[in-house]
Every structure is written in C-alpha cells, then in structure tokens.
N, C-alpha and C. Protein backbone atom coordinates (compact mmCIF):
# COMPACT_ATOMS: atom_id res chain seq x y z
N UNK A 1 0.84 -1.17 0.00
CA UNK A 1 0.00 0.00 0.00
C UNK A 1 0.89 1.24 0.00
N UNK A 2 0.47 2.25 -0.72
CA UNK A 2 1.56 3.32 -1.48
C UNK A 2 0.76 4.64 -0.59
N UNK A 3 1.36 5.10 0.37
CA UNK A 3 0.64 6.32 0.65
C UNK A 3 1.03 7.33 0.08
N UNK A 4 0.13 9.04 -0.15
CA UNK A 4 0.57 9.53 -0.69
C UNK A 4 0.70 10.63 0.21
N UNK A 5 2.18 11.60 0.04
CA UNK A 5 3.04 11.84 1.09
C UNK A 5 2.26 13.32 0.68
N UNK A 6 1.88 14.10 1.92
CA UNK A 6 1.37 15.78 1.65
C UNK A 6 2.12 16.42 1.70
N UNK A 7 1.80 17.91 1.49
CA UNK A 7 2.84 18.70 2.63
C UNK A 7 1.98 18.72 3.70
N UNK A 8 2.93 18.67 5.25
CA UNK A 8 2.60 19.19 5.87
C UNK A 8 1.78 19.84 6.71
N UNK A 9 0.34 19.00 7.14
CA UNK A 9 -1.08 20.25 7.41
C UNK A 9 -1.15 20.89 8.24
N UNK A 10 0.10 21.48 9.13
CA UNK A 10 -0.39 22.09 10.32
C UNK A 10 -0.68 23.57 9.97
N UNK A 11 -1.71 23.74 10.62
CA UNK A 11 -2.65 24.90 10.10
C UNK A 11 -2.62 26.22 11.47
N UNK A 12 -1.56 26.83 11.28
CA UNK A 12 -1.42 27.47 12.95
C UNK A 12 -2.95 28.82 12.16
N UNK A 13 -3.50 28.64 11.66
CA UNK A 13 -4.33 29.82 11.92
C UNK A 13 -5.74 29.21 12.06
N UNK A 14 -5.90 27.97 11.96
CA UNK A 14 -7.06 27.08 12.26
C UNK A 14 -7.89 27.28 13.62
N UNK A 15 -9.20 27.78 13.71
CA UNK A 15 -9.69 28.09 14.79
C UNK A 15 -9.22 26.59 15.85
N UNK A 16 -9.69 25.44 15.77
CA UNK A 16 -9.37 24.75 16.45
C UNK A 16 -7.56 24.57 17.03
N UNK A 17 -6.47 25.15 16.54
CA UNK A 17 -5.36 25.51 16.78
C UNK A 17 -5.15 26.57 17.74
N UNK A 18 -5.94 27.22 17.13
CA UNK A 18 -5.97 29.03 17.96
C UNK A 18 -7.00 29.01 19.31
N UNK A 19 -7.85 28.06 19.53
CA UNK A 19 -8.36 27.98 20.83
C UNK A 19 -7.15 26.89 21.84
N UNK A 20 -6.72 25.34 21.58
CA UNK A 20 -5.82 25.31 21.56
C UNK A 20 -4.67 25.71 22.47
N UNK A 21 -4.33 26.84 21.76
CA UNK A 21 -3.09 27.01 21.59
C UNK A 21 -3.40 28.33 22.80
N UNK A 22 -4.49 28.79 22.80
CA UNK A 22 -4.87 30.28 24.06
C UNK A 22 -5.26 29.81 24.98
N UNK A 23 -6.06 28.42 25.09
CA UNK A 23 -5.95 27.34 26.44
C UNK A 23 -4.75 27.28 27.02
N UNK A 24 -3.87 26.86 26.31
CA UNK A 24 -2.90 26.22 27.05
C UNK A 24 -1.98 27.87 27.59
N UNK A 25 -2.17 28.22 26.84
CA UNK A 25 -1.80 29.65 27.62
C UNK A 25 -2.38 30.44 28.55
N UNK A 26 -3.70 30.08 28.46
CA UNK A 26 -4.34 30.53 29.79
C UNK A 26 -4.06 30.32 30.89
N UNK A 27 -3.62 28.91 30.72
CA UNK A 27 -3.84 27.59 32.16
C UNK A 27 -2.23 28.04 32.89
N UNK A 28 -1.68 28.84 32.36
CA UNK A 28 -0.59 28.83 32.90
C UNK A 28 -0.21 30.07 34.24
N UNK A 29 -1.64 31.03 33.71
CA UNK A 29 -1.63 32.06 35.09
C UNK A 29 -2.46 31.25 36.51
N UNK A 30 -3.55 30.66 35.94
CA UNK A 30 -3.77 30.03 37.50
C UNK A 30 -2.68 29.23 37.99
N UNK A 31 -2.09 28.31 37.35
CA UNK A 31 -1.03 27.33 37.86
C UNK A 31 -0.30 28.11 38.33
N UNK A 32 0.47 29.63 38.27
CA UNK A 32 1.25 30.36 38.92
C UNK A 32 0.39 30.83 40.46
N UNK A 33 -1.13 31.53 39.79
CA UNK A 33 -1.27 31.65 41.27
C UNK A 33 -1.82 30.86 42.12
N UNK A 34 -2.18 29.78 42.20
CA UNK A 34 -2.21 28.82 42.91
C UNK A 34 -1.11 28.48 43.55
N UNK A 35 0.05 28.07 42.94
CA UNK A 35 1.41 27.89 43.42
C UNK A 35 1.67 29.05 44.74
N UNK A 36 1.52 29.92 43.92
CA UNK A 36 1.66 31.02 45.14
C UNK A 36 1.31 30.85 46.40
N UNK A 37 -0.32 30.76 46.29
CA UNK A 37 -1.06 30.33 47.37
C UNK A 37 -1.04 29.48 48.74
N UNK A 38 -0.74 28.30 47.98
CA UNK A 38 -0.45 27.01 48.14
C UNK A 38 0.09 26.18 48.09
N UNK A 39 1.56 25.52 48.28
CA UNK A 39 2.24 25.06 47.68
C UNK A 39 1.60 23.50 48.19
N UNK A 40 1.22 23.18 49.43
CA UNK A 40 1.21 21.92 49.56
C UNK A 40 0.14 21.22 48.38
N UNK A 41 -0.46 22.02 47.70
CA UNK A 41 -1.54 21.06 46.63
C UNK A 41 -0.32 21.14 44.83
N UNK A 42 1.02 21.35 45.25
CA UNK A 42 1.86 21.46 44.06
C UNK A 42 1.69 20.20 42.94
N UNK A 43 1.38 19.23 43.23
CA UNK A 43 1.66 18.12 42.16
C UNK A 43 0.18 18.28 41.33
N UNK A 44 -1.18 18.75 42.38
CA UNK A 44 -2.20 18.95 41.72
C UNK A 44 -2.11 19.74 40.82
N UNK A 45 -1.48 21.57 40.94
CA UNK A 45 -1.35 21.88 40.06
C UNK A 45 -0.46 22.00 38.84
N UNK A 46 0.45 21.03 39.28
CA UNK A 46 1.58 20.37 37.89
C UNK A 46 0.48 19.98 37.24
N UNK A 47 -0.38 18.64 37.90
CA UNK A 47 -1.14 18.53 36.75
C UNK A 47 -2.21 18.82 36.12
N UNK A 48 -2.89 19.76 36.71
CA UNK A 48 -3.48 20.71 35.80
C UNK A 48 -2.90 21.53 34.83
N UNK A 49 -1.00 22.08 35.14
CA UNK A 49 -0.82 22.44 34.13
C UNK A 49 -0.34 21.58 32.53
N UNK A 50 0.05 20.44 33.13
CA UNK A 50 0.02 19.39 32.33
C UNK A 50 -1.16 19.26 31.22
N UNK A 51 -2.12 19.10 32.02
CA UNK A 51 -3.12 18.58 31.12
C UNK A 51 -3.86 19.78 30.49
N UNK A 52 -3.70 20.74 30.88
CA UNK A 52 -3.92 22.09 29.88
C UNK A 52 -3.35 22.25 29.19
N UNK A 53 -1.66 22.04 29.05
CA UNK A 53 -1.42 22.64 27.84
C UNK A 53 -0.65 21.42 26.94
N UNK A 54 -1.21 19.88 27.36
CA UNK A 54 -0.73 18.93 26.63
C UNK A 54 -2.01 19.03 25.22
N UNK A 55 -3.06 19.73 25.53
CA UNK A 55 -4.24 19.58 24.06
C UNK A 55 -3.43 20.40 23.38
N UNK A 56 -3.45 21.52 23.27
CA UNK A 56 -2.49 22.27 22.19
C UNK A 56 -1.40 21.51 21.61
N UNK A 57 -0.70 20.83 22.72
CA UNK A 57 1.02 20.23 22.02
C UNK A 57 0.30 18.70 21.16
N UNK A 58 -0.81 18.26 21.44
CA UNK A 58 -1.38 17.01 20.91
C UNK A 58 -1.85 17.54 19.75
N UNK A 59 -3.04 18.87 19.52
CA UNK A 59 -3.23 19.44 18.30
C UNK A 59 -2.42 19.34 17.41
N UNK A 60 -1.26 20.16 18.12
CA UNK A 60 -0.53 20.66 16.86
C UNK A 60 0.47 19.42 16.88
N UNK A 61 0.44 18.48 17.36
CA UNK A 61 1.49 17.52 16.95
C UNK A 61 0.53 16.59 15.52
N UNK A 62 -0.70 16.30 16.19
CA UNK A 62 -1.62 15.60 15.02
C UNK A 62 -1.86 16.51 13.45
N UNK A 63 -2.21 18.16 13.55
CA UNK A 63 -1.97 18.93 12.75
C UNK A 63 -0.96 18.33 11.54
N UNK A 64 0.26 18.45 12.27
CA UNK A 64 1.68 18.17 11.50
C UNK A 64 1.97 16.58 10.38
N UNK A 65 1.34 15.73 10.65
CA UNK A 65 1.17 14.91 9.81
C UNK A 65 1.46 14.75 8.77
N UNK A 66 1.75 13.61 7.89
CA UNK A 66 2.41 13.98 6.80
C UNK A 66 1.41 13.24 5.59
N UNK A 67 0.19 12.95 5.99
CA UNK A 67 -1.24 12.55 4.83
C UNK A 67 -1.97 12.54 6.16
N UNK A 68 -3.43 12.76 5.33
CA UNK A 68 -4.48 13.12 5.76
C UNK A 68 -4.44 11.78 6.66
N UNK A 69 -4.50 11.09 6.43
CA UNK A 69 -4.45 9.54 7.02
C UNK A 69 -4.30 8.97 8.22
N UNK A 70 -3.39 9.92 8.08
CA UNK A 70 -2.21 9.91 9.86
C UNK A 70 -2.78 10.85 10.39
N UNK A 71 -3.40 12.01 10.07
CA UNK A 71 -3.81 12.62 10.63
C UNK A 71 -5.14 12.50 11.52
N UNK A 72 -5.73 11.80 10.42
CA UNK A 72 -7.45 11.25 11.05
C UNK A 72 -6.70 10.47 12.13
N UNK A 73 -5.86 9.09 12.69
CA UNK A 73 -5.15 8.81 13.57
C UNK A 73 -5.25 9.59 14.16
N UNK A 74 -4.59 10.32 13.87
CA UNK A 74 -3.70 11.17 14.85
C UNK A 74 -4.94 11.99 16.36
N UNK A 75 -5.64 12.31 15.42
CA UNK A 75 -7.15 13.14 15.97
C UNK A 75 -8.15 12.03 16.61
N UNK A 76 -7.55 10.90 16.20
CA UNK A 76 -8.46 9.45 17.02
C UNK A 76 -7.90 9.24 17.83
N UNK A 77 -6.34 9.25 18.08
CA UNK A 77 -5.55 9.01 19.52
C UNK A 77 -6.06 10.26 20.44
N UNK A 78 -5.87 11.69 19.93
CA UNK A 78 -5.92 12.79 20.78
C UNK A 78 -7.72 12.70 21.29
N UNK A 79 -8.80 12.07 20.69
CA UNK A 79 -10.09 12.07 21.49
C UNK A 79 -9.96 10.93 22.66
N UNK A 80 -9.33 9.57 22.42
CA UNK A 80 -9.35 8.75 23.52
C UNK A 80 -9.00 8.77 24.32
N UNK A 81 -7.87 9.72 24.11
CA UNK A 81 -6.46 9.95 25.20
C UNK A 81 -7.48 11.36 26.26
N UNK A 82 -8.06 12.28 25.63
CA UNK A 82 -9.31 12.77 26.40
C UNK A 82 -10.34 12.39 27.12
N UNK A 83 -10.87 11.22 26.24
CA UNK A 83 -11.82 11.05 27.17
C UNK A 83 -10.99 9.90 28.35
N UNK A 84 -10.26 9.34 28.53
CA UNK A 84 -10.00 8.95 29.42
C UNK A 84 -9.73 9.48 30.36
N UNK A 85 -8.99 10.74 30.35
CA UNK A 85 -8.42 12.06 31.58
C UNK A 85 -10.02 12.52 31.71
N UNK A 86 -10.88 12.48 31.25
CA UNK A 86 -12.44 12.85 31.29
C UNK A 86 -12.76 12.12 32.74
N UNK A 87 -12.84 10.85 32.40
CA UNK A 87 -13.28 9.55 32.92
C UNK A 87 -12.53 9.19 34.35
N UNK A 88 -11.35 9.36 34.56
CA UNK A 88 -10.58 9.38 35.35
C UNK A 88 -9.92 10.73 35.89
C-alpha cells in the first residue's frame, strides 16, 4: 500500500489551533497563582498544568502529519487519550 506523502497540514491559523493554543496559555496564570497560594496542593497543580497545555502540544502535533491519514489517527488518539483524563 503506497501512501501519498502531503505537505505538511499544520494549520497554525485554524480556529481549532488558535483555541488550543490560548488554552494552554491561559492555564498557565492560575497554575502560577495557585502555586503562590499554596504550595502543599503542588503536584495537583503540575497537573493541571500538564493537562492544559498537553491539548495544544497534541493538536498541533496531530496537525503536523504527513497525509491526511495519519492525521485522522492522529485526531483518534488525541479524542481517547481525552476522554480517558475525562473519565478518570
């Protein structure tokens, strides 16, 4: 089976990129002031900042793909891998 190789789709002006990508930048002033606050809840908010700004780095890693193909993948790993942090 012969795939056929694209350029490239990452689309940094793609609304779904650009929400994204201002999430994960958001998440990064509470994680400061919380820290502030509080340090004994620190690993909680590691991982909140974790998991805020791992959707953006998952976007744009699936974005980047090199056929549409991998990409649909790519966007099937990044929903399961959600709903499980959902679920748990």
């Amino acid at each position: 089976c012969r795939m056929k190789v694209l350029e490239p789709l990452v689309n940094y002006s793609s609304i779904l990129y650009q929400k994204a990508f201002g999430f994960s930048i958001r998440i990064v002033k509470p994680y400061k002031y919380f820290l502030q606050k509080d340090k004994s809840f620190e690993p909680l908010y590691k991982q909140l900042l974790c998991s805020g700004t791992s959707i953006g780095a998952n976007v744009s890693e699936a974005q980047s793909a090199p056929t549409k193909k991998i990409l649909l993948i790519n966007f099937q790993s990044l929903l399961k891998n959600q709903e499980k942090r959902n679920i748990g």
